[in-house]
N, C-alpha and C. Protein backbone atom coordinates (compact mmCIF):
# COMPACT_ATOMS: atom_id res chain seq x y z
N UNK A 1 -11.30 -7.55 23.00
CA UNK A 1 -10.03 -8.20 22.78
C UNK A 1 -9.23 -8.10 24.08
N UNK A 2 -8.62 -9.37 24.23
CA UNK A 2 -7.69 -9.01 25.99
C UNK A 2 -6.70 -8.35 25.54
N UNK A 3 -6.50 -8.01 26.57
CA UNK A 3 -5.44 -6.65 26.80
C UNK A 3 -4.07 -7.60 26.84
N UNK A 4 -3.90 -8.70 27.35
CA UNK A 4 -2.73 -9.51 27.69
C UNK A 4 -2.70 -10.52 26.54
N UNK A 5 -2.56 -11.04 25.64
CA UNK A 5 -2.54 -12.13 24.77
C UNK A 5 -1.20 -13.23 25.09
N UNK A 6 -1.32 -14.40 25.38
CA UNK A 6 -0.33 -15.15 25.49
C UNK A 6 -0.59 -15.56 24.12
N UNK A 7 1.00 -15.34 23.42
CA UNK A 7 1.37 -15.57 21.90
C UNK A 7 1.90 -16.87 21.91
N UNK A 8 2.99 -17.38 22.80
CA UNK A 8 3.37 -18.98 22.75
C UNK A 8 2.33 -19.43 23.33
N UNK A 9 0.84 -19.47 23.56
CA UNK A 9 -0.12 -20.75 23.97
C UNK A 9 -1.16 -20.34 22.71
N UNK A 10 -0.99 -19.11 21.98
CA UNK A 10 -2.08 -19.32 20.64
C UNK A 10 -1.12 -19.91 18.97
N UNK A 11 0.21 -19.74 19.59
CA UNK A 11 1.17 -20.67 18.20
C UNK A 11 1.44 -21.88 19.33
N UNK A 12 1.20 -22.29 20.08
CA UNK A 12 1.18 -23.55 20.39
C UNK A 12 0.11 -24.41 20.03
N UNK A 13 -1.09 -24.00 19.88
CA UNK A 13 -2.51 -24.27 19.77
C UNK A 13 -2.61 -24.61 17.81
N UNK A 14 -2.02 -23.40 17.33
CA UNK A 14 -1.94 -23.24 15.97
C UNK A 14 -1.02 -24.28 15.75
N UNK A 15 0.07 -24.65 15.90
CA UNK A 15 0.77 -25.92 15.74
C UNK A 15 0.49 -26.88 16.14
N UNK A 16 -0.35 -27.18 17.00
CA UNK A 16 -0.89 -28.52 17.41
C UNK A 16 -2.09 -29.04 16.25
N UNK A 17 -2.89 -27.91 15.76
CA UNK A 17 -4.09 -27.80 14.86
C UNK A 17 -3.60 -27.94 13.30
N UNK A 18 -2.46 -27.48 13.15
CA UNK A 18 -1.97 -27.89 11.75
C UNK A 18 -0.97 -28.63 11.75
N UNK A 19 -0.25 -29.46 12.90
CA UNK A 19 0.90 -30.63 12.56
C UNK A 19 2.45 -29.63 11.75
N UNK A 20 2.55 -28.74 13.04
CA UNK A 20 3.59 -27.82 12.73
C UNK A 20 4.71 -28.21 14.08
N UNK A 21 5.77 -28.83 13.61
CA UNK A 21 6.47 -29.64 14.92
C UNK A 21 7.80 -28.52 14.79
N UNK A 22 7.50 -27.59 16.16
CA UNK A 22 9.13 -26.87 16.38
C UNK A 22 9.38 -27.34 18.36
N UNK A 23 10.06 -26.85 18.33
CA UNK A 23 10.89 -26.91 20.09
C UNK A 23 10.29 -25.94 20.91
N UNK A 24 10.26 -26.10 21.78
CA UNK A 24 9.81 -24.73 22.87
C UNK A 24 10.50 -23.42 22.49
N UNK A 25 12.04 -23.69 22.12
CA UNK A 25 12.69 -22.70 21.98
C UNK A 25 12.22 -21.75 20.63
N UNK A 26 12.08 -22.63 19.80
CA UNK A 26 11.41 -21.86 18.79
C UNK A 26 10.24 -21.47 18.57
N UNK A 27 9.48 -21.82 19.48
CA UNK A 27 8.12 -21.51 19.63
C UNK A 27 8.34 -20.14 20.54
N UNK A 28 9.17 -20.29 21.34
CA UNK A 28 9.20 -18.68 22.10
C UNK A 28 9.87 -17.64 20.88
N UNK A 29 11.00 -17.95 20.63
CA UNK A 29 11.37 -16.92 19.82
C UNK A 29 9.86 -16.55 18.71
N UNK A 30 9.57 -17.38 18.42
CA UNK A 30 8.28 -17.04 16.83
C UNK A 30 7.76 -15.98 17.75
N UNK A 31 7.39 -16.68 19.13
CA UNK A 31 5.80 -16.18 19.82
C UNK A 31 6.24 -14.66 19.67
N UNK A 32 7.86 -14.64 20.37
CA UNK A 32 8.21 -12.78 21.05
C UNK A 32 8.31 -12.43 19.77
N UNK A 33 8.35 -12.90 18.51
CA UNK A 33 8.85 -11.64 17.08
C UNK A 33 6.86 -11.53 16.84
N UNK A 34 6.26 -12.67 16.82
CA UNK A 34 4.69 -11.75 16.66
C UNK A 34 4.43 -11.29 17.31
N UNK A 35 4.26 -11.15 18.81
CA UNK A 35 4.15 -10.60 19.65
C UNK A 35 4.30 -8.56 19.25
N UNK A 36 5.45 -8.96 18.74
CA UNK A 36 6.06 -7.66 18.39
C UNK A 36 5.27 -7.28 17.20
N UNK A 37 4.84 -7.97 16.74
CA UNK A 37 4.64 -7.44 14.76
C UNK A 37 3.69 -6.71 15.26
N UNK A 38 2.34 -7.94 16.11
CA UNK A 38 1.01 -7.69 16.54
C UNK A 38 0.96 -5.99 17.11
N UNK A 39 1.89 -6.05 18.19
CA UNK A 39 1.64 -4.48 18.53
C UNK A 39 2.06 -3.18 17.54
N UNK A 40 2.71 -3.85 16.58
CA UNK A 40 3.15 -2.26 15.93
C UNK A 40 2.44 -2.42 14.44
N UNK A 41 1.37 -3.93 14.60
CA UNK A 41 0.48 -3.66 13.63
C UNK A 41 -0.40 -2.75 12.87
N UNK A 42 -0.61 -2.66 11.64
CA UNK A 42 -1.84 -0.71 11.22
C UNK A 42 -3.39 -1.37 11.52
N UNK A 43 -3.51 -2.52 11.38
CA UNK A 43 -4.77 -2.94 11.47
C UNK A 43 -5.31 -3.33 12.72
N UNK A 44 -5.45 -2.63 13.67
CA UNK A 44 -5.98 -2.82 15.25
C UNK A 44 -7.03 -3.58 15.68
N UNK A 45 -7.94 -4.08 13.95
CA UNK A 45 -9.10 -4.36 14.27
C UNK A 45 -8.94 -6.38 14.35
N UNK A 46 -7.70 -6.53 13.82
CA UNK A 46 -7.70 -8.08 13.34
C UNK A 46 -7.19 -8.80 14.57
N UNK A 47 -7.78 -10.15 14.92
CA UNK A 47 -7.86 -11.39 16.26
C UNK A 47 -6.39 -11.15 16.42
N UNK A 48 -6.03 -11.74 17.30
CA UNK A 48 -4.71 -12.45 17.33
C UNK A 48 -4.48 -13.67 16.85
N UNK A 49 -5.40 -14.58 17.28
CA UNK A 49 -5.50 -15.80 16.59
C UNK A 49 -5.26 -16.08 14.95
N UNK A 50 -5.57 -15.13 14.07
CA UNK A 50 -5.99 -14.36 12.50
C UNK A 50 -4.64 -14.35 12.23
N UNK A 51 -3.71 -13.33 13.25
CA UNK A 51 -2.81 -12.38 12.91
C UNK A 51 -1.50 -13.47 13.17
N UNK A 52 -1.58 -14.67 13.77
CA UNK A 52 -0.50 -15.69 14.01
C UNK A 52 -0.67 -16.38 12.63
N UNK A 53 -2.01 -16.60 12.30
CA UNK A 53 -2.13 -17.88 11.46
C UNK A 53 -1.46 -16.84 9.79
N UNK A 54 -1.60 -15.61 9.65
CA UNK A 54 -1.56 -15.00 8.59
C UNK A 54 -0.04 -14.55 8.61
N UNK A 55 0.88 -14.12 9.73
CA UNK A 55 2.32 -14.17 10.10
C UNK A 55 2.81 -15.72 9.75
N UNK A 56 2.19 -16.68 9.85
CA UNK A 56 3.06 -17.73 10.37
C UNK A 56 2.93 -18.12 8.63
N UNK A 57 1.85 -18.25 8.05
CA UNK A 57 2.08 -18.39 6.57
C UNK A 57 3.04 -17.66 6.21
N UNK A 58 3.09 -16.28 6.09
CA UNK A 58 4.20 -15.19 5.31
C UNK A 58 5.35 -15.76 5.49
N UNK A 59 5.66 -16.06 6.81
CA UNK A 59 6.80 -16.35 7.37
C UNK A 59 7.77 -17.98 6.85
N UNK A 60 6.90 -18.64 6.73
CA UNK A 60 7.09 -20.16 5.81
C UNK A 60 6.99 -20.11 4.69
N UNK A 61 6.50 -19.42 3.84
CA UNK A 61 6.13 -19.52 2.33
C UNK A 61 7.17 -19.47 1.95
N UNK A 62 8.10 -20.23 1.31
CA UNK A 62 9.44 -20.31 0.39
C UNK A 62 8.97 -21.15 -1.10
N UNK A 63 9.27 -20.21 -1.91
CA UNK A 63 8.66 -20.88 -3.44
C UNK A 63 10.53 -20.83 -4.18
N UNK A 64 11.43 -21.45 -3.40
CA UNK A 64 12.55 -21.95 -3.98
C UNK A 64 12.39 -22.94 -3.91
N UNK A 65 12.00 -24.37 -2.93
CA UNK A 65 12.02 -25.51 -3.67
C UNK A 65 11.48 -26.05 -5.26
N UNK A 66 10.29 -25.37 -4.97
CA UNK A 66 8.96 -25.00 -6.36
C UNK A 66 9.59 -24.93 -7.58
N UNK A 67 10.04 -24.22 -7.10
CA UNK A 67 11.23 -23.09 -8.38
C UNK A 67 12.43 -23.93 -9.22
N UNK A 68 13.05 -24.56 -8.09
CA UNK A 68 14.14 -25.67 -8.15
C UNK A 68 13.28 -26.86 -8.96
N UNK A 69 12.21 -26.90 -8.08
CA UNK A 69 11.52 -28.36 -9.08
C UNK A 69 11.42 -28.33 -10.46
N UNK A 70 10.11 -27.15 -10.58
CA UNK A 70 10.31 -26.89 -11.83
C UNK A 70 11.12 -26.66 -12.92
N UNK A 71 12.68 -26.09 -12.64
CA UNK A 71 13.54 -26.15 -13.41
C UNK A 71 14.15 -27.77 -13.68
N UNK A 72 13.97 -28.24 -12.88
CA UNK A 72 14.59 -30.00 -13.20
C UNK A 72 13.76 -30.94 -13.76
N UNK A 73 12.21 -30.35 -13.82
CA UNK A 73 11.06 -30.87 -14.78
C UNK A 73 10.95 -30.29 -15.70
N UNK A 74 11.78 -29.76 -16.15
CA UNK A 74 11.52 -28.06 -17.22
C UNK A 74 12.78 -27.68 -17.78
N UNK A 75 13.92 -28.43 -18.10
CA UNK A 75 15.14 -27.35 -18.07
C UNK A 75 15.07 -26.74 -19.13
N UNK A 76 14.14 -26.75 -20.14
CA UNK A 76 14.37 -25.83 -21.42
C UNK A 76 13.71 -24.42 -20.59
N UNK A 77 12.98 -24.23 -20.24
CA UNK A 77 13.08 -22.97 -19.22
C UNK A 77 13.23 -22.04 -18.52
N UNK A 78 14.56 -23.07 -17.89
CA UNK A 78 15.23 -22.48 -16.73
C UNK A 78 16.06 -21.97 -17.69
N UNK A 79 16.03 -20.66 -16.60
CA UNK A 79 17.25 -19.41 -17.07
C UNK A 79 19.04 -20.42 -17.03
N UNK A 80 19.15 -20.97 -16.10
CA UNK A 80 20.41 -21.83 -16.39
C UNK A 80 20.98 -22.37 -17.25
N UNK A 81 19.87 -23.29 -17.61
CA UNK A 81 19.75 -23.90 -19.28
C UNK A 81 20.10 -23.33 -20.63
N UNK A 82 19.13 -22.30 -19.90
CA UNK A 82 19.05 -21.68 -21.45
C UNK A 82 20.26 -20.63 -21.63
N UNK A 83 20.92 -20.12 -20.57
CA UNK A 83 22.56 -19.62 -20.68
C UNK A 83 23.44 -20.32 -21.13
N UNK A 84 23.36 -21.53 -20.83
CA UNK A 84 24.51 -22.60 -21.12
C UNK A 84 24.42 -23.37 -22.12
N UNK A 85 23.13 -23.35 -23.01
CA UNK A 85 22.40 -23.87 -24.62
C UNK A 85 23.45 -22.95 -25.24
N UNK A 86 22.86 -21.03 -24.76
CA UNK A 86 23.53 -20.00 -25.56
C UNK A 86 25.22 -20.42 -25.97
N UNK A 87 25.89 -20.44 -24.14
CA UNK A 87 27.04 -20.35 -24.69
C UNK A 87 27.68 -21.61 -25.71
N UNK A 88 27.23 -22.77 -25.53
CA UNK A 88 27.34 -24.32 -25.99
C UNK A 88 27.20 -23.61 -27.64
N UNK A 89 26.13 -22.76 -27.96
CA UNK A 89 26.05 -22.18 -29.14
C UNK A 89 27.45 -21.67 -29.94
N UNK A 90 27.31 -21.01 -29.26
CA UNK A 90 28.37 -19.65 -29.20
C UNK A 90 29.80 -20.46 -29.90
N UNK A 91 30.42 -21.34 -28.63
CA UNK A 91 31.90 -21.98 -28.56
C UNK A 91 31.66 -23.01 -29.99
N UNK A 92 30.29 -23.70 -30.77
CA UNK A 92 30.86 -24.83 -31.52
C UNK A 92 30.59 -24.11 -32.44
């Protein structure tokens, strides 16, 4: 494994390969926070290449739109709904 890893030319590479469109600027900031994770990583044995693509998922995964959807395809469900059924109860 090299001793030197350039992190903005292996998330540049990784964004070119999956149609991930950020700015230089944000491509440096991502690169220097993995950069960082990578070295104070427990698992010494995993690529760098591995360790961007498995950071950069964690790091994007937001299951609030999901969440949001489903409640507006679903409102008997959603906790919202079903507070405001209660109180609608309650007041007639």
């Amino acid at each position: 494994m090299p001793k030197n890893i350039d992190f903005l030319s292996e998330l540049a590479r990784y964004n070119a390969i999956n149609g991930v469109s950020a700015t230089f600027s944000e491509m440096k900031k991502t690169a220097r926070r993995l950069e960082r994770a990578f070295n104070d990583r427990l698992d010494k044995a995993i690529e760098a290449s591995e360790f961007i693509k498995n950071a950069y998922d964690k790091e994007y995964s937001d299951h609030t739109g999901e969440t949001a959807v489903a409640h507006v395809m679903n409102p008997a469900e959603c906790d919202h709904h079903v507070s405001v059924a209660r109180r609608l109860a309650v007041a007639a």
